[in-house]
PDB file of N, CA and C in Angstrom:
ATOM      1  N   UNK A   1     101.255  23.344 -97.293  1.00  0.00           N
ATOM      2  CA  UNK A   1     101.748  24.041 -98.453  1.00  0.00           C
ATOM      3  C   UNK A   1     101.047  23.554 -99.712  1.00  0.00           C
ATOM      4  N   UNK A   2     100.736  22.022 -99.934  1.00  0.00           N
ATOM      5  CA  UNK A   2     100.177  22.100-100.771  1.00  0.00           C
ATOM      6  C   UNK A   2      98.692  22.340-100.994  1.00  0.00           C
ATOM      7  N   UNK A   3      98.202  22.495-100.020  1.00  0.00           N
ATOM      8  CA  UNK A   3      96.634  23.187 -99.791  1.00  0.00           C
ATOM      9  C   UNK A   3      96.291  24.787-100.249  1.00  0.00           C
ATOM     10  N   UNK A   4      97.685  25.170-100.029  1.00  0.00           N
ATOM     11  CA  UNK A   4      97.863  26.488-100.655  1.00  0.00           C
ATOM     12  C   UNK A   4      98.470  26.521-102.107  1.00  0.00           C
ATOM     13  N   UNK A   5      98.578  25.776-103.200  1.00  0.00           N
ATOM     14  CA  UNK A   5      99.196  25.848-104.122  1.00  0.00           C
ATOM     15  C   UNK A   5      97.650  25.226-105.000  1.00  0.00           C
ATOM     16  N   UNK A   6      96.577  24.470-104.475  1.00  0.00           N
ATOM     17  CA  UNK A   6      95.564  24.273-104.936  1.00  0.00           C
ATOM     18  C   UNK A   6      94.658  25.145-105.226  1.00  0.00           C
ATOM     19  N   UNK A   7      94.870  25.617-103.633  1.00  0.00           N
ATOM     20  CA  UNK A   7      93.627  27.031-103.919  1.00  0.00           C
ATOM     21  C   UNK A   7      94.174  28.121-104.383  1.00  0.00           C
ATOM     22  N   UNK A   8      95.659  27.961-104.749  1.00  0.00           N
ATOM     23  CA  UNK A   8      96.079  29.455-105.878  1.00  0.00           C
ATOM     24  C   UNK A   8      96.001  28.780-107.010  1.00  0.00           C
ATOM     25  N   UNK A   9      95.824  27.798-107.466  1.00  0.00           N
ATOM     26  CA  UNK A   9      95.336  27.250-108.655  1.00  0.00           C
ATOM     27  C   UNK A   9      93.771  27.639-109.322  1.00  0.00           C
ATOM     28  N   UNK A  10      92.939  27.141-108.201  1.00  0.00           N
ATOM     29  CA  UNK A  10      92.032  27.324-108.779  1.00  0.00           C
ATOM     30  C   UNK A  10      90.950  28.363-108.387  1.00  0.00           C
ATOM     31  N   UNK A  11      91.766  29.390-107.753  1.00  0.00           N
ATOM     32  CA  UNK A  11      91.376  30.633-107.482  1.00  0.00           C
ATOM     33  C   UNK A  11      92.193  31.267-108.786  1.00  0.00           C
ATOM     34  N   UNK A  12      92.691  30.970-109.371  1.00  0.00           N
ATOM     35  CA  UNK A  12      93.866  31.497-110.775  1.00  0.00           C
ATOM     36  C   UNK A  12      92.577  31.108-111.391  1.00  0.00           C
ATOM     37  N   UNK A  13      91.977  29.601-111.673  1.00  0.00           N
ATOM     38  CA  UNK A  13      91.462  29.743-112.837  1.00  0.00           C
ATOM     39  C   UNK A  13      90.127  30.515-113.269  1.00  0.00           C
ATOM     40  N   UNK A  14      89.571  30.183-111.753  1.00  0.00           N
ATOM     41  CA  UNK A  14      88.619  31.267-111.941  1.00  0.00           C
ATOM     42  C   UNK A  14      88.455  32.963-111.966  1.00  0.00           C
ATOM     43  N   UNK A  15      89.469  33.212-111.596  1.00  0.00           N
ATOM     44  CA  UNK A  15      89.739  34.607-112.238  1.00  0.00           C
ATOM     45  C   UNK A  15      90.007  34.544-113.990  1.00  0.00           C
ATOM     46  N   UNK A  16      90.833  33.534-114.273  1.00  0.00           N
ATOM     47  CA  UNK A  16      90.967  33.248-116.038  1.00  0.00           C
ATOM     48  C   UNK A  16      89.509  32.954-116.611  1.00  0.00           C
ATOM     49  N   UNK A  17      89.013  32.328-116.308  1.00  0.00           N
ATOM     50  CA  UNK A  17      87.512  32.058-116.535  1.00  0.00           C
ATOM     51  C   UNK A  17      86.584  33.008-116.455  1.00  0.00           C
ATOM     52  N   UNK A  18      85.763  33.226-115.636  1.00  0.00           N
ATOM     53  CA  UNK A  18      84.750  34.004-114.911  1.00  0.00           C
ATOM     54  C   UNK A  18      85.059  35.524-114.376  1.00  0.00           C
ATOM     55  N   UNK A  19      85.777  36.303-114.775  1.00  0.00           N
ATOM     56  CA  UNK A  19      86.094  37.593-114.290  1.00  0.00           C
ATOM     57  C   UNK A  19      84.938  38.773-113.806  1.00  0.00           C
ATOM     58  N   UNK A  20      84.117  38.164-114.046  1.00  0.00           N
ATOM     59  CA  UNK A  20      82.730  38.527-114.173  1.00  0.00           C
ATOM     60  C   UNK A  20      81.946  37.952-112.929  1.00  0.00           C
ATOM     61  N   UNK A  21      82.433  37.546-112.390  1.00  0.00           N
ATOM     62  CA  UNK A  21      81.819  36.360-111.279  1.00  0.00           C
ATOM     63  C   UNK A  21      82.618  37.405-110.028  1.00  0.00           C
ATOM     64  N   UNK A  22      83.749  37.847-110.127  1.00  0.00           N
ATOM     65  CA  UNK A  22      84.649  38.365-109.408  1.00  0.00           C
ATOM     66  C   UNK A  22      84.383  39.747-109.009  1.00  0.00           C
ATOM     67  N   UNK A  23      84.084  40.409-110.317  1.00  0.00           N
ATOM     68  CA  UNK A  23      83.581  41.326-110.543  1.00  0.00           C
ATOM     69  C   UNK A  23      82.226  41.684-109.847  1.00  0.00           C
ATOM     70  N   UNK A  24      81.379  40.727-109.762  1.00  0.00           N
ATOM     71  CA  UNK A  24      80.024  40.792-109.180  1.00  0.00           C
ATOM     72  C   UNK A  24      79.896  40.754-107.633  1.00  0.00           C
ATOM     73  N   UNK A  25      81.039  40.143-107.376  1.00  0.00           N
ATOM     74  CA  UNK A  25      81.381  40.002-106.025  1.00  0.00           C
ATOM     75  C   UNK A  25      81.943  41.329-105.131  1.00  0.00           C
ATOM     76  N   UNK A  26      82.903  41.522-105.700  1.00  0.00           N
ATOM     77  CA  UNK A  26      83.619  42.726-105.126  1.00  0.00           C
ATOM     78  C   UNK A  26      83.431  44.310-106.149  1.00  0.00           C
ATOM     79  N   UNK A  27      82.985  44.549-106.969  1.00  0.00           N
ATOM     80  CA  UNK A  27      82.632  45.804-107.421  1.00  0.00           C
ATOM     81  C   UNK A  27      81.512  46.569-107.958  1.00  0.00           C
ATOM     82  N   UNK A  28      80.565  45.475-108.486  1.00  0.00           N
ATOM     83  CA  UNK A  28      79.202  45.683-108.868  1.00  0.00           C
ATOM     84  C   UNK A  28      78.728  46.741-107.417  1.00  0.00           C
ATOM     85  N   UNK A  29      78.743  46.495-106.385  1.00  0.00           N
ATOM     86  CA  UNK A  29      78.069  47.304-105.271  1.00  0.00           C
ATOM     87  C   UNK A  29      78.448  48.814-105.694  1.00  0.00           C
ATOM     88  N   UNK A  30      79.453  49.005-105.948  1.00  0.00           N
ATOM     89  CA  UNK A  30      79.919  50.322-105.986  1.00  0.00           C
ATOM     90  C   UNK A  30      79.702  51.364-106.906  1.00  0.00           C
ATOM     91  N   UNK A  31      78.874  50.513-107.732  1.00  0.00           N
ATOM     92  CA  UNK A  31      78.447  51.661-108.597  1.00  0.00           C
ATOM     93  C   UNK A  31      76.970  51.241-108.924  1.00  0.00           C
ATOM     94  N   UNK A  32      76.183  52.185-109.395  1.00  0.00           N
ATOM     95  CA  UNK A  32      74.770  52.366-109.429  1.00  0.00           C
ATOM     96  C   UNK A  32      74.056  51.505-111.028  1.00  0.00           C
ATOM     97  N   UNK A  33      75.265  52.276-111.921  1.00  0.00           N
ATOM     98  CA  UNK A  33      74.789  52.088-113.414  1.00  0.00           C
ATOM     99  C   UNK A  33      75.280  50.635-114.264  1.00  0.00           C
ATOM    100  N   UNK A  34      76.609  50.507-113.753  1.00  0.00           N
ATOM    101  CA  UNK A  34      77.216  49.629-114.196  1.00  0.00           C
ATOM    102  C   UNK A  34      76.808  48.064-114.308  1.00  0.00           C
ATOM    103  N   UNK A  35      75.968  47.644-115.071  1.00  0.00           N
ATOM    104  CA  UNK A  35      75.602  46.343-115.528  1.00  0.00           C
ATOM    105  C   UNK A  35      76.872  44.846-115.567  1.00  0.00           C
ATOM    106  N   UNK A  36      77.851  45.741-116.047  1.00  0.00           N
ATOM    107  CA  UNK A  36      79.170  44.428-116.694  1.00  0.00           C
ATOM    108  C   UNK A  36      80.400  45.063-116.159  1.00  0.00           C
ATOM    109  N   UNK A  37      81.254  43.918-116.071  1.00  0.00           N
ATOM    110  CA  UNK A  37      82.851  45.248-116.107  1.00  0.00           C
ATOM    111  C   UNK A  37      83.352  45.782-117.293  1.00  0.00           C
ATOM    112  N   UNK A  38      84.012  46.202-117.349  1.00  0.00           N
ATOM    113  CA  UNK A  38      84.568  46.788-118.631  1.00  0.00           C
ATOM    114  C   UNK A  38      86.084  46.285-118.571  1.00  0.00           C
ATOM    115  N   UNK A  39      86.109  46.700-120.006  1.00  0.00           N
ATOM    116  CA  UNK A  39      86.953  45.612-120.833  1.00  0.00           C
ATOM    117  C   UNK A  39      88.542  45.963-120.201  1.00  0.00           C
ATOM    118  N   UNK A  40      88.830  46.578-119.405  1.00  0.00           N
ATOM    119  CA  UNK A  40      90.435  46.848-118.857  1.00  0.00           C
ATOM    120  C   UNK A  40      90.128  45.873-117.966  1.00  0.00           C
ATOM    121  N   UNK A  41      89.261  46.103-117.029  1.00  0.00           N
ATOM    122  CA  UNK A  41      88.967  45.251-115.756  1.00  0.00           C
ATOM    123  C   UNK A  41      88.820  43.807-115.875  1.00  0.00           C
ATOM    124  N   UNK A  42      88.088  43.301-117.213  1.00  0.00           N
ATOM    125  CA  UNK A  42      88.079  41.718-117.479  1.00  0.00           C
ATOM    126  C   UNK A  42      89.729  41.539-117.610  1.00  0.00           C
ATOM    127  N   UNK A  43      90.191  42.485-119.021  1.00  0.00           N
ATOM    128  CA  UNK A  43      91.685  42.276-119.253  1.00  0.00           C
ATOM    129  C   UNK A  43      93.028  42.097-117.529  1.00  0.00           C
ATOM    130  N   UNK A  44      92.691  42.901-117.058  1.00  0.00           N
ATOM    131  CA  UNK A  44      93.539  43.033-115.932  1.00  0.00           C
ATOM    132  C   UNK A  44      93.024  41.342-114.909  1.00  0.00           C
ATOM    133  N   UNK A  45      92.185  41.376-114.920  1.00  0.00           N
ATOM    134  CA  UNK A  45      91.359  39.935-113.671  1.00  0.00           C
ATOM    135  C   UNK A  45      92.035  38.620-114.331  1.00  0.00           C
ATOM    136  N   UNK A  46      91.550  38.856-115.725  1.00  0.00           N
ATOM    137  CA  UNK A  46      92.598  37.577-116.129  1.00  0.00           C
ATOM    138  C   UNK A  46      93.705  37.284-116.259  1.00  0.00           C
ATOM    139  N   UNK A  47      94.710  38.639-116.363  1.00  0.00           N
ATOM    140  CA  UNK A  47      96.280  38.508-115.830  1.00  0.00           C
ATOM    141  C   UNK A  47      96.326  38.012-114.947  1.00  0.00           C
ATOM    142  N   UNK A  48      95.565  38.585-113.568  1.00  0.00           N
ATOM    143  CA  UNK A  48      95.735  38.106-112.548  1.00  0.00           C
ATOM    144  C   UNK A  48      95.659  36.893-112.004  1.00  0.00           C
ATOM    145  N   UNK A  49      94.662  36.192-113.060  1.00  0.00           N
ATOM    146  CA  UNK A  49      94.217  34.807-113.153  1.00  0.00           C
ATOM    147  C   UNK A  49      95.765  33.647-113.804  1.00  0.00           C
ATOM    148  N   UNK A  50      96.305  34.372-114.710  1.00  0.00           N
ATOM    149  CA  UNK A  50      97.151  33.633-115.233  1.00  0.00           C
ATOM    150  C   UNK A  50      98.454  33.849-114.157  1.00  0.00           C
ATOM    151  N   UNK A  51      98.582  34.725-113.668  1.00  0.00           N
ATOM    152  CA  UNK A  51      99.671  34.535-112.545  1.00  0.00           C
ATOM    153  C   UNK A  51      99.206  33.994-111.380  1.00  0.00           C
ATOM    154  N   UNK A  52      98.022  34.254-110.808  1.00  0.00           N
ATOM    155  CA  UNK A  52      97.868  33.297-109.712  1.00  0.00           C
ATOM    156  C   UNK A  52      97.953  31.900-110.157  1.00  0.00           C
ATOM    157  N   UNK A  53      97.584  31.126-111.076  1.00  0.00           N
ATOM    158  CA  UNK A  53      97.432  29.873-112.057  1.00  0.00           C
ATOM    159  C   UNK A  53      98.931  29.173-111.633  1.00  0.00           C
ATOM    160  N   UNK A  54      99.746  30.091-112.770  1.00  0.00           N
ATOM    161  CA  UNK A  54     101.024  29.714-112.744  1.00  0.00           C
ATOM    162  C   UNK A  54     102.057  29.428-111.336  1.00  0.00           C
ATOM    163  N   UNK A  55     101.301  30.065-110.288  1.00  0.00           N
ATOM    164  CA  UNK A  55     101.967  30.494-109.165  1.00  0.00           C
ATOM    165  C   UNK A  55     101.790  29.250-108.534  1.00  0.00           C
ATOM    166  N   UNK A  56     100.364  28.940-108.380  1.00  0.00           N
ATOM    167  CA  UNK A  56      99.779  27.499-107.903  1.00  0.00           C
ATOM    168  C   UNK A  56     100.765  26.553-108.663  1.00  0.00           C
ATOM    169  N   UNK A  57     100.670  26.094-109.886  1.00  0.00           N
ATOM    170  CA  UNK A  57     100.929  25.765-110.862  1.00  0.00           C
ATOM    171  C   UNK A  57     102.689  24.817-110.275  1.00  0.00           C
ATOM    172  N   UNK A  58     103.180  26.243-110.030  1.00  0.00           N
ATOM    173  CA  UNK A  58     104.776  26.104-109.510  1.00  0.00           C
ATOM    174  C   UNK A  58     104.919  25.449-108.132  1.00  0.00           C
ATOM    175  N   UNK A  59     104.121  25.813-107.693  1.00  0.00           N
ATOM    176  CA  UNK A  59     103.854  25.327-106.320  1.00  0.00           C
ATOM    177  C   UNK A  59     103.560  24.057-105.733  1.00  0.00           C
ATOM    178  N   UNK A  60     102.971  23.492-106.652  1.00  0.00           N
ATOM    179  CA  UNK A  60     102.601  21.391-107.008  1.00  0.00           C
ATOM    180  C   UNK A  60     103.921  21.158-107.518  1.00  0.00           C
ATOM    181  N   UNK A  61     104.124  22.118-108.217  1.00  0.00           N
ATOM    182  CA  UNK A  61     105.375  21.078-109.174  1.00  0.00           C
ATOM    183  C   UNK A  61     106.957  21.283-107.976  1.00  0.00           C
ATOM    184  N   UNK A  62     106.802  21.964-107.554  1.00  0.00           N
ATOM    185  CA  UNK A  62     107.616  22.478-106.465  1.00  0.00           C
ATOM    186  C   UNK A  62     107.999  21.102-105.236  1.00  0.00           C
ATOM    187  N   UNK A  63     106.599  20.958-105.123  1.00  0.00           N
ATOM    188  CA  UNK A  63     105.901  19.919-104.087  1.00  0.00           C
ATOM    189  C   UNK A  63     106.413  18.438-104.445  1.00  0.00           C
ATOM    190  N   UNK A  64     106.459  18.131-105.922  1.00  0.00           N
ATOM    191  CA  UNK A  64     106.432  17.271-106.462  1.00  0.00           C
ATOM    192  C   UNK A  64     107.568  16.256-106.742  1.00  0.00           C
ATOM    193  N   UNK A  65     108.592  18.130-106.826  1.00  0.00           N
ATOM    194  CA  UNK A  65     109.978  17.498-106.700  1.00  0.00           C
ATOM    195  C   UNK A  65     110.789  17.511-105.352  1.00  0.00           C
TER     196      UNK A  65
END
């Protein structure tokens, strides 16, 4: 369990960080023109980043107590 509360940590942060890294990974293929993501898609990756974060986050502290 806590192996899983690490890597939702810092799979959180790098979505908060690097959305662009994520982006390159899983959606760049799919389109022809598209150079960058656009700005909903950074906005949305880093929500996702801050709840996976927090989730990890809870999950140590969970552990802890």
């Amino acid at each position: 369990m806590a192996i899983l509360a690490v890597v939702l940590t810092l799979f959180g942060l790098l979505l908060l960080i690097k959305p662009s890294v994520i982006w390159t990974i899983t959606e760049s293929w799919k389109s022809n023109d598209a150079t960058e993501p656009s700005d909903l898609y950074i906005w949305s990756t880093r929500f996702g980043g801050i709840m996976c974060t927090l989730a990890g986050v809870a999950g140590i502290i969970a552990l802890l107590l």
